[in-house]
Protein backbone atom coordinates (compact mmCIF):
# COMPACT_ATOMS: atom_id res chain seq x y z
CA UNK A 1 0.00 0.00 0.00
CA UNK A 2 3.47 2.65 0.64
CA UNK A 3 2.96 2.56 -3.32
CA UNK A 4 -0.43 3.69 -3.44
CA UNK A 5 0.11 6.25 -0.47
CA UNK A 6 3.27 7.31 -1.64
CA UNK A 7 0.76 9.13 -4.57
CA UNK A 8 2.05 6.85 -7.26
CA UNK A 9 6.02 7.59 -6.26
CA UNK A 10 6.81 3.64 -6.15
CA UNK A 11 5.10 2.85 -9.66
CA UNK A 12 6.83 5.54 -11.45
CA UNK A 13 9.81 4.33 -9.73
CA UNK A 14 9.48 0.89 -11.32
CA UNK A 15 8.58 2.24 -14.64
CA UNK A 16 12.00 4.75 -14.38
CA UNK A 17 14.10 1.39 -14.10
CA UNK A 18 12.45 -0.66 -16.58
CA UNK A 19 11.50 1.29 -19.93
CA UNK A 20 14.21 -0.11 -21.41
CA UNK A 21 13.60 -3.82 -21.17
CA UNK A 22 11.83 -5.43 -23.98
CA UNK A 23 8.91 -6.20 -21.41
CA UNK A 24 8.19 -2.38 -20.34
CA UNK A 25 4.46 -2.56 -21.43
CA UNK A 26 3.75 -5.62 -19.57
CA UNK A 27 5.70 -4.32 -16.43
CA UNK A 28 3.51 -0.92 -16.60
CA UNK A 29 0.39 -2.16 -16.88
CA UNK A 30 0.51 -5.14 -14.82
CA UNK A 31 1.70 -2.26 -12.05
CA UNK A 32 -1.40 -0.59 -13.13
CA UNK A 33 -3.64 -3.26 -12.89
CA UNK A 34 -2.44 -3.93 -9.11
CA UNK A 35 -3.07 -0.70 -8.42
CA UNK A 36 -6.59 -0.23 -9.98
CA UNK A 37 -7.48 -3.68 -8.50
CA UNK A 38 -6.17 -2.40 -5.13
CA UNK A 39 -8.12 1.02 -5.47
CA UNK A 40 -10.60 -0.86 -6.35
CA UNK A 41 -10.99 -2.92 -3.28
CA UNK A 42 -10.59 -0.04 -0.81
CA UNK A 43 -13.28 1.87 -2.44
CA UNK A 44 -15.40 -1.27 -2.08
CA UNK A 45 -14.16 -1.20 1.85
CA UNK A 46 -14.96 2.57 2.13
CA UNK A 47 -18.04 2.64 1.08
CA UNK A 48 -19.33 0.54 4.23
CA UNK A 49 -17.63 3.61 6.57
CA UNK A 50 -18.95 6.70 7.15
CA UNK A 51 -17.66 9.48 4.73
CA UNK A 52 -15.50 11.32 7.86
CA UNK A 53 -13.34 8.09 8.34
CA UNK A 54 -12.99 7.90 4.52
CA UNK A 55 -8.97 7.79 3.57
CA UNK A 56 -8.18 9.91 0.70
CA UNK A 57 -6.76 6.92 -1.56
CA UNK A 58 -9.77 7.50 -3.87
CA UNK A 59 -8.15 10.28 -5.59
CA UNK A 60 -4.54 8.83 -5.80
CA UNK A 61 -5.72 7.21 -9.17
CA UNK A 62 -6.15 10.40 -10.46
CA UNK A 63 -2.92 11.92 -9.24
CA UNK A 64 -0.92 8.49 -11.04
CA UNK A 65 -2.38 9.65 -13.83
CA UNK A 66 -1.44 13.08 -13.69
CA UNK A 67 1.83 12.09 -13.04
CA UNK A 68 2.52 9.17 -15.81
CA UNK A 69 1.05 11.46 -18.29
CA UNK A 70 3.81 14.49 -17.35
CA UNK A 71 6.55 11.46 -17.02
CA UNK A 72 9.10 12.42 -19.81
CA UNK A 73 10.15 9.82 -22.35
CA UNK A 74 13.96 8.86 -21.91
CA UNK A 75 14.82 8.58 -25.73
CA UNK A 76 12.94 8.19 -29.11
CA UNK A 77 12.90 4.66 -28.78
CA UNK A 78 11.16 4.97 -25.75
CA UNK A 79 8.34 7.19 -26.81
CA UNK A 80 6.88 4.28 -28.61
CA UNK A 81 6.43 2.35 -24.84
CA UNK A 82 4.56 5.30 -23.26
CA UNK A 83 1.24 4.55 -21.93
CA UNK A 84 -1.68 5.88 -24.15
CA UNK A 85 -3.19 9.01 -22.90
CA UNK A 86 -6.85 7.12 -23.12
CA UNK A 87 -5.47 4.79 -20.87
CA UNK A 88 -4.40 6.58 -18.43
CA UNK A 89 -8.06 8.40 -18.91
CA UNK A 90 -10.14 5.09 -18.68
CA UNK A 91 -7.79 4.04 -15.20
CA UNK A 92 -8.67 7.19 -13.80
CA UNK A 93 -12.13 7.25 -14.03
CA UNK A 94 -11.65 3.12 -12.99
CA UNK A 95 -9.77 4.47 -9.52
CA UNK A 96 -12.61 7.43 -8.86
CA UNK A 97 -15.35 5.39 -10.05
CA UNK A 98 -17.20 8.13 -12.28
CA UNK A 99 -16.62 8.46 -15.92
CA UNK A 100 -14.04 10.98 -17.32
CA UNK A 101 -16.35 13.37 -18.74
CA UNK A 102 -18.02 13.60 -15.01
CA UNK A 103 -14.57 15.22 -13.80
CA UNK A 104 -13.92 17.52 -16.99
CA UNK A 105 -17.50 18.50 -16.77
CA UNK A 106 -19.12 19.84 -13.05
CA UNK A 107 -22.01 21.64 -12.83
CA UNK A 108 -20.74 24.97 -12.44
CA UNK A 109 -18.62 24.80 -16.31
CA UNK A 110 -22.14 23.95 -17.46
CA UNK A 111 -23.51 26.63 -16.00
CA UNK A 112 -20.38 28.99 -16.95
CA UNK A 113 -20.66 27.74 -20.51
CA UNK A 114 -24.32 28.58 -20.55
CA UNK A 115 -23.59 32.03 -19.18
CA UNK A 116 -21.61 32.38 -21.66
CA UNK A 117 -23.34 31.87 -24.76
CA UNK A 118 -26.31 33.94 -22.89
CA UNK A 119 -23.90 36.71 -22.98
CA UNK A 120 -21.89 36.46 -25.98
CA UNK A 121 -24.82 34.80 -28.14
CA UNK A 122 -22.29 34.78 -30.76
CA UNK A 123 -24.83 32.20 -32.48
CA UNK A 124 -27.21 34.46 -33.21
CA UNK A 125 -25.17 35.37 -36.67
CA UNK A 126 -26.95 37.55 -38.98
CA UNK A 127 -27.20 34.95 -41.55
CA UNK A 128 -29.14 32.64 -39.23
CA UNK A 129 -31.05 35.71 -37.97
CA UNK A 130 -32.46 36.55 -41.22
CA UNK A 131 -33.13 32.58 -42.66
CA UNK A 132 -35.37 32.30 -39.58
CA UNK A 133 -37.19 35.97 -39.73
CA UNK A 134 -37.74 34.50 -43.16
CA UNK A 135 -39.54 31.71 -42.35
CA UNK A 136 -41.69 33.93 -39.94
CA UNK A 137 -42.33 36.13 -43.44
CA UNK A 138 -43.49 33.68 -45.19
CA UNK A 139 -45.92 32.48 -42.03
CA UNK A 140 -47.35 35.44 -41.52
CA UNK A 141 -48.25 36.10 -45.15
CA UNK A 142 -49.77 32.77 -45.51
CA UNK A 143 -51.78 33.14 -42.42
CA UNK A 144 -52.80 36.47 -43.55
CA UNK A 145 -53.51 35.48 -46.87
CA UNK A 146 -56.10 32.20 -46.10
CA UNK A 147 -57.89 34.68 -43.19
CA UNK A 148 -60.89 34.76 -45.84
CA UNK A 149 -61.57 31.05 -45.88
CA UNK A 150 -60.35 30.16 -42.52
CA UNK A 151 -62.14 32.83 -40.62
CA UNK A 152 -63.86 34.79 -42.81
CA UNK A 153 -65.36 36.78 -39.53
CA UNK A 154 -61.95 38.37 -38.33
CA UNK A 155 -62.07 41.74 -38.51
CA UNK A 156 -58.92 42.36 -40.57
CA UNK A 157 -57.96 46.18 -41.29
CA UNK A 158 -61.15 46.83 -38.82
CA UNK A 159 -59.31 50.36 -37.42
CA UNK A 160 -58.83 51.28 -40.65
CA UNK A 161 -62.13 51.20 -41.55
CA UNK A 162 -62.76 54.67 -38.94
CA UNK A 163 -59.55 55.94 -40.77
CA UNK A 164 -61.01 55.76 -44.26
CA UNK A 165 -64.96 56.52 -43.54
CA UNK A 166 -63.80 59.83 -41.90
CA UNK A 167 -61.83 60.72 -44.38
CA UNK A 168 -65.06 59.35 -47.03
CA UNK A 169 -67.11 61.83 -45.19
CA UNK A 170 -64.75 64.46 -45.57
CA UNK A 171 -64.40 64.33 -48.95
CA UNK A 172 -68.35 64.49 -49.10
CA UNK A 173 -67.96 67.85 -47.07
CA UNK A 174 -69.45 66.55 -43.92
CA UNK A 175 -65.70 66.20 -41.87
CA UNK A 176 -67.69 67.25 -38.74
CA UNK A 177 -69.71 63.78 -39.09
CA UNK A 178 -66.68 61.82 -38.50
CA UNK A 179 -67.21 62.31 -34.35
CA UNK A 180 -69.86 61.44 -33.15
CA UNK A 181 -73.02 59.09 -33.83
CA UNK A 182 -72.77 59.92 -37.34
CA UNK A 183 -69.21 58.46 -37.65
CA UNK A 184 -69.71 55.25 -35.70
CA UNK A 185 -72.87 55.07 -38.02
CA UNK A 186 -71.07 54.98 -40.92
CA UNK A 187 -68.37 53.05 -40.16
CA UNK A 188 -70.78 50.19 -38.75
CA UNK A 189 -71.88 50.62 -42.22
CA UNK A 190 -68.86 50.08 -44.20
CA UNK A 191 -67.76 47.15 -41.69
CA UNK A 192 -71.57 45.48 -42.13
CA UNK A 193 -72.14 45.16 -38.07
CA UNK A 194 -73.27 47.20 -35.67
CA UNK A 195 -70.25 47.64 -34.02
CA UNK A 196 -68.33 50.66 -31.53
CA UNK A 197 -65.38 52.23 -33.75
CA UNK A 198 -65.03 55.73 -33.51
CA UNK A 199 -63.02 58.70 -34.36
CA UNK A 200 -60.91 60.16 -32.18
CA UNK A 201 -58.21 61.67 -34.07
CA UNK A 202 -57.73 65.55 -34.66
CA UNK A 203 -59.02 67.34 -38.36
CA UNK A 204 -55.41 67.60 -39.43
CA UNK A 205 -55.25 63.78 -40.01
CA UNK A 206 -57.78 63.75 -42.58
CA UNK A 207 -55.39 65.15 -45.30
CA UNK A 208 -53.02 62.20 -44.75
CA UNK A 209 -56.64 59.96 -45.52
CA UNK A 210 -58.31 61.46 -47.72
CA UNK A 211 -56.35 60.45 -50.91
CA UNK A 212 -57.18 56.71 -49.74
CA UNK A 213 -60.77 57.64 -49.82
CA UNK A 214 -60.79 57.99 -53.16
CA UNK A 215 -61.03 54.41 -53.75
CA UNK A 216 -63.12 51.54 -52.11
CA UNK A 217 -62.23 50.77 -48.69
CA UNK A 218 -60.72 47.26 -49.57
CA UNK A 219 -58.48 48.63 -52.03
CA UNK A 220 -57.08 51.61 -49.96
CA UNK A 221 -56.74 49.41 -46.96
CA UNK A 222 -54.64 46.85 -48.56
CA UNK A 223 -52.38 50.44 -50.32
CA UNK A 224 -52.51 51.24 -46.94
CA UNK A 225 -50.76 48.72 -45.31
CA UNK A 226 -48.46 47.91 -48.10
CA UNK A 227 -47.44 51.82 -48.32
CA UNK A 228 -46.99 52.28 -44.87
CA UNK A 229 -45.06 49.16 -44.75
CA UNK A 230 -42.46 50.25 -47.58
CA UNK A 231 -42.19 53.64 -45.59
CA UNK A 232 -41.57 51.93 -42.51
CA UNK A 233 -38.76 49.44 -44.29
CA UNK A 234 -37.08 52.31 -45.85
CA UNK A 235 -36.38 53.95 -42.68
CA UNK A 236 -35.28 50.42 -40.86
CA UNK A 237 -32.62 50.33 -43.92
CA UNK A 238 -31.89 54.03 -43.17
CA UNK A 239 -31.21 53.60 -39.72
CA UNK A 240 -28.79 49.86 -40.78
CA UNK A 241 -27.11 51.04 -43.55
CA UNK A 242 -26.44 48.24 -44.31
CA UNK A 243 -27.63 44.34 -43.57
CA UNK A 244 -31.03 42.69 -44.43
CA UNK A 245 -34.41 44.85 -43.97
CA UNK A 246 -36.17 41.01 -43.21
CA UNK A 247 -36.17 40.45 -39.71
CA UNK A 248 -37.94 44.35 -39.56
CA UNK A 249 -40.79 43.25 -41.66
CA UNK A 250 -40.99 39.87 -39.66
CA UNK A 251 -41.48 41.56 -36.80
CA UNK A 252 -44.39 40.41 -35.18
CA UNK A 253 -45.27 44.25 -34.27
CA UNK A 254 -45.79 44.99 -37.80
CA UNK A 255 -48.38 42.39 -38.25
CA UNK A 256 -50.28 43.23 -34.96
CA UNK A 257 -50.10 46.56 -36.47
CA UNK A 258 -51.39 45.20 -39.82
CA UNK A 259 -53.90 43.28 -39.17
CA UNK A 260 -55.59 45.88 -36.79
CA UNK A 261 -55.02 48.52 -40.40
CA UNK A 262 -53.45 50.42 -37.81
CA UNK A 263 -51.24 53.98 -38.16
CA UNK A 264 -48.73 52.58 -36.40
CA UNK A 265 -45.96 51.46 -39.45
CA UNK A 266 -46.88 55.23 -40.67
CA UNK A 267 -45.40 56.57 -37.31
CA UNK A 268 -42.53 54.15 -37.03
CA UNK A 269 -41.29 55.51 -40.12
CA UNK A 270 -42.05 59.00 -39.32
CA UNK A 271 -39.64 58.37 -36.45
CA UNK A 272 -36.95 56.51 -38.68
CA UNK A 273 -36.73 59.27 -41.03
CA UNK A 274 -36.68 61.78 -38.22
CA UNK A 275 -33.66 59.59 -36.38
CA UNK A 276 -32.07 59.12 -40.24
CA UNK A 277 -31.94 62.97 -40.63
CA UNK A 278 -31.78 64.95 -37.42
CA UNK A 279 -28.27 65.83 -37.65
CA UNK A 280 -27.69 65.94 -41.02
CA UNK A 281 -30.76 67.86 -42.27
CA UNK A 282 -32.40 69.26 -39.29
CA UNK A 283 -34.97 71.02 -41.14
CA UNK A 284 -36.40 67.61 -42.86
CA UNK A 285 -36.70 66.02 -39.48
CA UNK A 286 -38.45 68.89 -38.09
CA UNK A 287 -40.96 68.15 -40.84
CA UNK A 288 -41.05 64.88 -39.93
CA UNK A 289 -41.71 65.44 -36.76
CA UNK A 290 -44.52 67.81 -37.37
CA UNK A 291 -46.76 65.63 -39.32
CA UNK A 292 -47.37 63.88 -35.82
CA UNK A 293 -50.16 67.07 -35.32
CA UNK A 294 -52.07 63.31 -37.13
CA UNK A 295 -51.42 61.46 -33.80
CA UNK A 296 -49.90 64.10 -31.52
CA UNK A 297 -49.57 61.24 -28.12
CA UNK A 298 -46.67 60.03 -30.30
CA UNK A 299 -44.35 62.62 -30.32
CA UNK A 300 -45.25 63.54 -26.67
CA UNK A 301 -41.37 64.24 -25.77
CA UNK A 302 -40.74 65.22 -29.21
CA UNK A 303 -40.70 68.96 -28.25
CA UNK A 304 -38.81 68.71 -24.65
CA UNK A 305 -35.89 66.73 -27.01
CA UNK A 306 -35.39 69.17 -29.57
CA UNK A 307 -34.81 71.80 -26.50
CA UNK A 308 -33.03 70.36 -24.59
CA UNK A 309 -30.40 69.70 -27.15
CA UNK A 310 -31.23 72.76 -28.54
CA UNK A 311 -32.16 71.65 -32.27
CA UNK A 312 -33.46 74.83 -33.07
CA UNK A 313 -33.95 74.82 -36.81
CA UNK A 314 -35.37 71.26 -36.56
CA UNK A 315 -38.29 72.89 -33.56
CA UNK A 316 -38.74 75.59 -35.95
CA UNK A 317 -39.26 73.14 -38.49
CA UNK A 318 -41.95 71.12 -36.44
CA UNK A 319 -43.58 74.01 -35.07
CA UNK A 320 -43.94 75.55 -38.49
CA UNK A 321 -45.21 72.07 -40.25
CA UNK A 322 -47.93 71.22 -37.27
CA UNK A 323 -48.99 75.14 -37.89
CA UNK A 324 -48.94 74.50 -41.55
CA UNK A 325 -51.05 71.24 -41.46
CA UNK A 326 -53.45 73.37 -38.76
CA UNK A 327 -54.63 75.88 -41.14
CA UNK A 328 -55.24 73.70 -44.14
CA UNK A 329 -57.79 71.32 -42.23
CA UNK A 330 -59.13 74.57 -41.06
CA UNK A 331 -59.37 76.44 -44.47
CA UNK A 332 -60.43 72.72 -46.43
CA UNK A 333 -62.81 71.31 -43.79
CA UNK A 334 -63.95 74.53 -41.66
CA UNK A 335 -63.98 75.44 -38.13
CA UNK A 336 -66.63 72.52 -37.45
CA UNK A 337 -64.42 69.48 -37.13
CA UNK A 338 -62.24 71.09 -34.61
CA UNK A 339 -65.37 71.74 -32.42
CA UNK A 340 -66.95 68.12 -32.61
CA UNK A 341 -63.14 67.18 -31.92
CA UNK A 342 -62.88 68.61 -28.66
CA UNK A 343 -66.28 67.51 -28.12
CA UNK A 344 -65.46 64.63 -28.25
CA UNK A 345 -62.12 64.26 -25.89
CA UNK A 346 -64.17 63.15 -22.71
CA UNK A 347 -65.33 60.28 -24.68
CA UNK A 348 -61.87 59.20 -26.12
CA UNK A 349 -60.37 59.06 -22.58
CA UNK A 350 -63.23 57.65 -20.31
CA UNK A 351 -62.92 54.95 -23.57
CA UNK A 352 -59.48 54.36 -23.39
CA UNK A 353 -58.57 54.86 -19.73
CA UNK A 354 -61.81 53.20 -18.72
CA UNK A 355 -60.61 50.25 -20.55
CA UNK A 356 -63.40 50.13 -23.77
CA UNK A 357 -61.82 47.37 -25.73
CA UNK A 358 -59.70 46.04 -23.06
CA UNK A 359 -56.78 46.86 -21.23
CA UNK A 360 -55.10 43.72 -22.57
CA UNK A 361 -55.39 45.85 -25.81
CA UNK A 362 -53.28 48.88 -24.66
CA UNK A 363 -49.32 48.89 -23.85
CA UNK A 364 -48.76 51.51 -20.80
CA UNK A 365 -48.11 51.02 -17.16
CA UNK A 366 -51.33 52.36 -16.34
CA UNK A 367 -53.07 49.50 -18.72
CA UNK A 368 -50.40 47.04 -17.16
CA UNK A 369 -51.97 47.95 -13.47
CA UNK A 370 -55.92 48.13 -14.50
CA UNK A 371 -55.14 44.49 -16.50
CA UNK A 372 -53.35 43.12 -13.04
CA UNK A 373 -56.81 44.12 -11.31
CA UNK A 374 -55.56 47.51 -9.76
CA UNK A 375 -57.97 50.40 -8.86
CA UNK A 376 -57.29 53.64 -11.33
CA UNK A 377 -55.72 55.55 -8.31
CA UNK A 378 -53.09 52.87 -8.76
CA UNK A 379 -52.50 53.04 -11.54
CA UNK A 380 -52.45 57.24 -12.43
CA UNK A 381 -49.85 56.30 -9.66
CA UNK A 382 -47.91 54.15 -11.59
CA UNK A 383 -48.17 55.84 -14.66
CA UNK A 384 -47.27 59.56 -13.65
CA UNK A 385 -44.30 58.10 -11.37
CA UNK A 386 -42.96 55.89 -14.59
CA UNK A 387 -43.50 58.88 -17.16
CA UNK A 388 -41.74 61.26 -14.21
CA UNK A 389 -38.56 59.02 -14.09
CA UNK A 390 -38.55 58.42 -18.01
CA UNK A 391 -38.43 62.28 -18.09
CA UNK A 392 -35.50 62.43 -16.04
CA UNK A 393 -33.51 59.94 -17.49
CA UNK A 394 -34.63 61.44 -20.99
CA UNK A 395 -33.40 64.81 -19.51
CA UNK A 396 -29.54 63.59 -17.71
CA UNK A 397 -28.94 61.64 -21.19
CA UNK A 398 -29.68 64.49 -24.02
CA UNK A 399 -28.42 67.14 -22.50
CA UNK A 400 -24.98 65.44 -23.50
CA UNK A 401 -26.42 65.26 -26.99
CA UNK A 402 -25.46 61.87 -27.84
CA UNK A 403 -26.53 62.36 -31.66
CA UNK A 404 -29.86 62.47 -33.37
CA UNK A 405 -30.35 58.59 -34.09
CA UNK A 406 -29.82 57.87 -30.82
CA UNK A 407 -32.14 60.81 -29.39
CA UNK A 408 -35.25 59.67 -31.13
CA UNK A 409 -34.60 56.59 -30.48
CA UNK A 410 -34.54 56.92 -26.35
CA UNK A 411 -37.15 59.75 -26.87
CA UNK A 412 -39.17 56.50 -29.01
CA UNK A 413 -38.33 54.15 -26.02
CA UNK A 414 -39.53 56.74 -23.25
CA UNK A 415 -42.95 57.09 -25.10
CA UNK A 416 -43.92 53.51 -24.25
CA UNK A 417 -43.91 54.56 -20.63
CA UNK A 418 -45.20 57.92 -20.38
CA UNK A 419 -48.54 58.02 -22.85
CA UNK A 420 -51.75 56.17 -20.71
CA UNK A 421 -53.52 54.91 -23.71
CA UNK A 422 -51.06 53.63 -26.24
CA UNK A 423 -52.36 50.96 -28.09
CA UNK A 424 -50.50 47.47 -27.94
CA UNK A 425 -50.06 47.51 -31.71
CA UNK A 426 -48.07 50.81 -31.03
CA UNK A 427 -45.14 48.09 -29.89
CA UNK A 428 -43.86 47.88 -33.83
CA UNK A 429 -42.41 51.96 -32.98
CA UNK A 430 -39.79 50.16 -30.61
CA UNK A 431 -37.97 48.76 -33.79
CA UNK A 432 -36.68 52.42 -34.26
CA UNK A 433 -34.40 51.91 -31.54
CA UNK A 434 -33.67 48.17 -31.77
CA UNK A 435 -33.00 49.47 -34.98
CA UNK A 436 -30.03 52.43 -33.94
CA UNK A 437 -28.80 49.41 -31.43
CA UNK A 438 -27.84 46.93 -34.41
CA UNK A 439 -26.79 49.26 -36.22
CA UNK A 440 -24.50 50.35 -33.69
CA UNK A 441 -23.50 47.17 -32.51
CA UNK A 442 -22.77 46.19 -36.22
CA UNK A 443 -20.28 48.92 -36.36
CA UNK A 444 -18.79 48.59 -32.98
CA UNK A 445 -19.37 45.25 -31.87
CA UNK A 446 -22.11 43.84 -29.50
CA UNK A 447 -22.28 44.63 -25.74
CA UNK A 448 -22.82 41.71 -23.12
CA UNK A 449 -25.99 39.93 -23.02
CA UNK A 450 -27.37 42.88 -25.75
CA UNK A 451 -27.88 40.46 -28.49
CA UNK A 452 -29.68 37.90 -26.56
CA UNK A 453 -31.84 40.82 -24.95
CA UNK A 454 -32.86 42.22 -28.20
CA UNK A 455 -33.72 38.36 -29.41
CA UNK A 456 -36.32 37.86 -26.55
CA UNK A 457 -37.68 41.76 -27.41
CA UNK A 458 -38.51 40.92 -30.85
CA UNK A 459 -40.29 37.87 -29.97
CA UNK A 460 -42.45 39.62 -27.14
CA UNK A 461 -45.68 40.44 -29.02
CA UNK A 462 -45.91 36.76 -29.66
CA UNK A 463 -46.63 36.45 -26.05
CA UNK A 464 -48.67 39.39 -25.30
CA UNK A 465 -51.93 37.41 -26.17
CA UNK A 466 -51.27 35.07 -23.66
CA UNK A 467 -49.62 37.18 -21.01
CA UNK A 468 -52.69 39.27 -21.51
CA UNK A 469 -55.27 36.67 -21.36
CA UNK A 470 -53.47 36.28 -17.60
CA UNK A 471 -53.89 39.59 -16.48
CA UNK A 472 -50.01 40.74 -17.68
CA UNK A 473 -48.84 43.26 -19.91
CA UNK A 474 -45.62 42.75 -21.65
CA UNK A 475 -45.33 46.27 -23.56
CA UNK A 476 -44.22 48.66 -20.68
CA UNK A 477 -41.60 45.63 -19.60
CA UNK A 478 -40.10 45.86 -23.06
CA UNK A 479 -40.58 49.44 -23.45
CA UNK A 480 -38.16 49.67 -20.22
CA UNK A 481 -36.03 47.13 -21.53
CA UNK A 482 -34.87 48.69 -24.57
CA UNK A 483 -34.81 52.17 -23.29
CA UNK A 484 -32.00 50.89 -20.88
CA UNK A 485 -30.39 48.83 -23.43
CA UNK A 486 -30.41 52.71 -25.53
CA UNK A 487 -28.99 54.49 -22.31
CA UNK A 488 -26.45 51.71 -21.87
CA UNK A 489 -25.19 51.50 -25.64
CA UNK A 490 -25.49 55.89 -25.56
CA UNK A 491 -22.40 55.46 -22.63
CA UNK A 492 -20.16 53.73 -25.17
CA UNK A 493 -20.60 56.78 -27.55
CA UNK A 494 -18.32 60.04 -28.01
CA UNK A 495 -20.00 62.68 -27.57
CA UNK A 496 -20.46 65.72 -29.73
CA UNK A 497 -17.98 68.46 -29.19
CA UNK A 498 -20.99 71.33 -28.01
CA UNK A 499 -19.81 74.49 -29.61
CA UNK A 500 -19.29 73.74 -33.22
CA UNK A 501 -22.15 71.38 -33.06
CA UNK A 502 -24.67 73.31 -32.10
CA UNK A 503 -23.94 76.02 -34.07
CA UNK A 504 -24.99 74.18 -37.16
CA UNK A 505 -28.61 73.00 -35.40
C-alpha cells in the first residue's frame, strides 16, 4: 500500500528502471492493474464507513495519472512504450469510479458555458437571424392570406375602416360627421355590423386619408398597409445602412399593427426618417416630426428633445409644419371638425382609460396595473411616477447630446412609458431603436448579453396574447427594456464636441 500512499512515487519508480527492457508494457500495466485492482478494493471497503473516516486513496488514481502522463520519455525509442493518454483516462475514471467526462464537466462549467453563450450569443449570426425571420415572413403572409376562408369573420384592417370613412365623409364635405353618432354610423356601415369604432383623431389627419378615400375601402386598406409598410422598411434600412431589412418586416409588431389597419408602421417611419436625418438635415426632421399634429400622443417628448439639445432649426421646423397642417384642415374642412373634436375628448379618454376594448389591448403602465386588477388611483400612480422618471432619465442623457439617431430613439423608447392609452399595436415603434442598437453594434461590436436581450424583445408580441389573457402586460416591460439597453449602448458613444455642433442645429 506505501505505493499507493506514496501518490504513485513507487510505480513511477518501477517504470524509471524498466522502460528499457523489452517487457516495459507488460511491467507498466501489470503495475497498473495492481493498483486499480487495489483502489478498487478499498473503495469497495470505504463505502461501508462513514464518509469522515474515509482515507483519501480514492483520488490517488487520479494523481498516477497526472503524473505518468507528465513522465518524460527517456529517448525516441522509448516514446513508442509510453502509456496511451486514453489509458491513463479510462484508469482514472476506474480508480474514482465516475466516468471521465463527469470530472472535466461539473455543474458549475455547465452553467459557466451557458452564461456564456447567454452573454456572448455569438450564435445568433446575422445569416441565421435573417433565414429564420424568413420563415416567420413567409408564415405570416400565408396566415394572412387564407384569413378569408379560414375565418372569414376576423375583422382584418377593422381600425382602418374609422380611418377611411372619416376621411369618405370628408371628402363628401361633412368632416364634422366623422365624431360622433354619425361616424360610428357609418363606419358600422362600411364594416356590415353594428359595431363601436369611432373617431378620435384631430381634423389635421384627414389630409393624410383622404387620398385613400378615393377608392373603395378594400383597395385603400390593402395600399394602406403595403405603403406604410415600404415607408416603414425604408427607414429600418436608413437607420442599418447596411444588412437585411427582413427580420424588420418579420417583426411580429408589424403584423399586430397590420392586421388591426393600424397607423402605427406610418409613425414608425415618421420616427426613422426623423432619427435618419436629425443631424444631417435638421430642417427635414423637423418636418417629420410635425406631421405627428395626425397622432400628436406620439411625439409627446418630441418637443422637450429638440430643446433640450437645442435643435433649433429642426423645432422651428416642427412648429412651423404642425402650424402649416393646422390651417389647411381649417381652411379645407372649416372650423366645425375642430369643435366636434374637442367635443369629443371626454369620450376618447373615459374609452381608453376606462378600458373600452380592453386593457389587454393597450401597452402603458397604467393598462399594465388596471389588466393586473388595480384600482385607477393605482395606476395614475404608476403611470405619472414611470412617465416622471422616463423624463428624467430622458433629460440627464440628451443634455450630453449623444446624436440624433440615438435621441429619437430613447425619446421613441420613453414614449412607451409615459402616454396612458397607447395601443398594444403601437409596440412595432420600438424597432426604431432596436433598430439604432444593431446598427451600432454592427459597427462597434455587441455589448454583453445585448444580443440575446434584443432576441427575446422581438419575440415579445408573440406572447402578449397570452400574457394578456393572464392579467399581464408585456409592452411597458419591453418598453423599459430597450430604453436601458439605448442608455447603456449611448455610454459607449463620443460625444459631440458642443460648440461647433450646435452652431450648425
Amino acid at each position: 500500500m506505501r505505493g499507493v500512499t506514496g501518490r504513485g512515487q513507487g510505480a513511477m519508480s518501477i517504470i524509471g528502471s524498466d522502460c528499457a527492457a523489452a517487457n516495459c508494457n507488460d511491467r507498466v500495466y501489470a503495475t497498473l492493474d495492481d493498483l486499480i485492482h487495489m483502489l478498487r478494493v478499498h473503495d469497495a471497503i470505504g463505502m461501508k464507513r462513514p464518509m469522515s473516516q474515509k482515507s483519501d486513496l480514492e483520488g490517488h488514481g487520479l494523481a498516477f495519472a497526472e503524473d505518468a502522463a507528465r513522465h518524460p520519455a527517456a529517448n525516441d525509442a522509448d516514446r513508442g512504450t509510453m502509456m496511451p493518454r486514453a489509458t491513463i483516462g479510462r484508469m482514472s475514471s476506474a480508480s474514482t469510479g465516475r466516468p471521465q467526462a463527469a470530472i472535466a464537466h461539473s455543474p458549475r462549467s455547465d452553467a459557466g458555458a451557458l452564461a456564456s453563450a447567454l452573454r456572448e450569443a455569438d450564435w445568433l449570426t446575422a445569416d441565421r437571424v435573417t433565414a429564420f425571420t424568413r420563415v416567420f415572413l413567409v408564415l405570416f403572409i400565408g396566415c394572412i392570406a387564407i384569413i378569408p376562408w379560414a375565418a372569414p369573420t376576423m375583422d382584418v384592417g377593422h381600425d382602418f375602416a374609422a380611418f377611411w370613412t372619416a376621411a369618405k365623409l370628408a371628402l363628401e364635405g361633412r368632416a364634422g360627421d366623422a365624431y360622433g353618432d354619425a361616424g360610428r354610423a357609418a363606419i358600422a356601415a362600411v364594416l356590415g355590423q353594428n359595431t363601436y369604432a369611432p373617431f378620435f383623431y384631430p381634423p389635421t389627419s384627414l389630409l393624410f386619408w383622404m387620398p385613400f378615400a378615393l377608392v373603395p375601402f378594400a383597395t385603400a386598406a390593402v395600399i394602406w398597409i403595403f405603403a406604410t409598410g415600404a415607408a416603414y422598411a425604408a427607414a429600418v434600412r436608413a437607420m442599418l445602412e447596411r444588412g437585411s431589412v427582413v427580420p424588420a418586416l418579420a417583426f411580429p409588431g408589424v403584423w399586430v399593427c397590420a392586421l388591426f389597419g393600424q397607423n402605427s408602421l406610418f409613425s414608425a417611419a415618421l420616427l426613422g426618417g426623423s432619427a435618419v436625418t436629425l443631424d444631417r438635415y435638421p430642417v427635414i426632421a423637423g418636418v417629420l416630426l410635425g406631421c405627428f399634429s395626425y397622432k400628436p400622443q406620439i411625439a409627446l417628448l418630441a418637443p422637450l428633445l429638440l430643446i433640450l439639445t437645442r435643435r433649433w432649426r429642426a423645432l422651428a421646423a416642427a412648429a412651423a409644419t404642425t402650424l402649416v397642417l393646422v390651417l389647411a384642415a381649417t381652411a379645407i374642412f372649416g372650423i366645425d371638425p375642430w369643435i366636434k373634436f374637442v367635443a369629443v375628448l371626454p369620450e376618447a379618454s373615459a374609452w381608453s382609460l376606462g378600458g373600452g376594448p380592453g386593457f389587454e389591448k393597450f401597452a402603458s403602465p397604467y393598462a399594465a396595473v388596471r389588466l393586473a386588477g388595480g384600482s385607477s388611483s393605482t395606476a395614475w400612480l404608476v403611470q405619472v411616477t414611470t412617465a416622471a422618471i422616463a423624463i428624467v432619465v430622458l433629460f440627464l442623457v440628451l443634455r450630453k447630446r449623444p446624436g440624433g439617431a440615438a435621441e429619437i430613439a430613447l425619446m421613441v423608447a420613453m414614449t412607451g412609458l409615459c402616454v396612458p392609452s397607447l395601443g398594444n399595436y403601437e409596440v412595432v415603434i420600438l424597432a426604431i431603436p432596436g433598430a439604432w442598437l444593431i446598427a451600432q453594434a454592427l459597427a462597434q461590436g455587441w455589448l454583453p448579453y445585448e444580443r440575446i436581450a434584443l432576441a427575446a424583445l422581438y419575440l415579445t408580441p408573440f406572447a402578449m396574447v397570452p400574457a394578456g389573457a393572464n392579467g399581464l402586460q408585456l409592452a411597458p416591460i419591453a418598453a423599459a427594456a430597450i430604453a436601458i439597453l439605448v442608455v447603456r449602448r449611448i455610454r459607449h458613444l463620443p460625444l459631440l464636441d458642443a460648440p461647433a455642433e450646435i452652431a450648425n442645429h
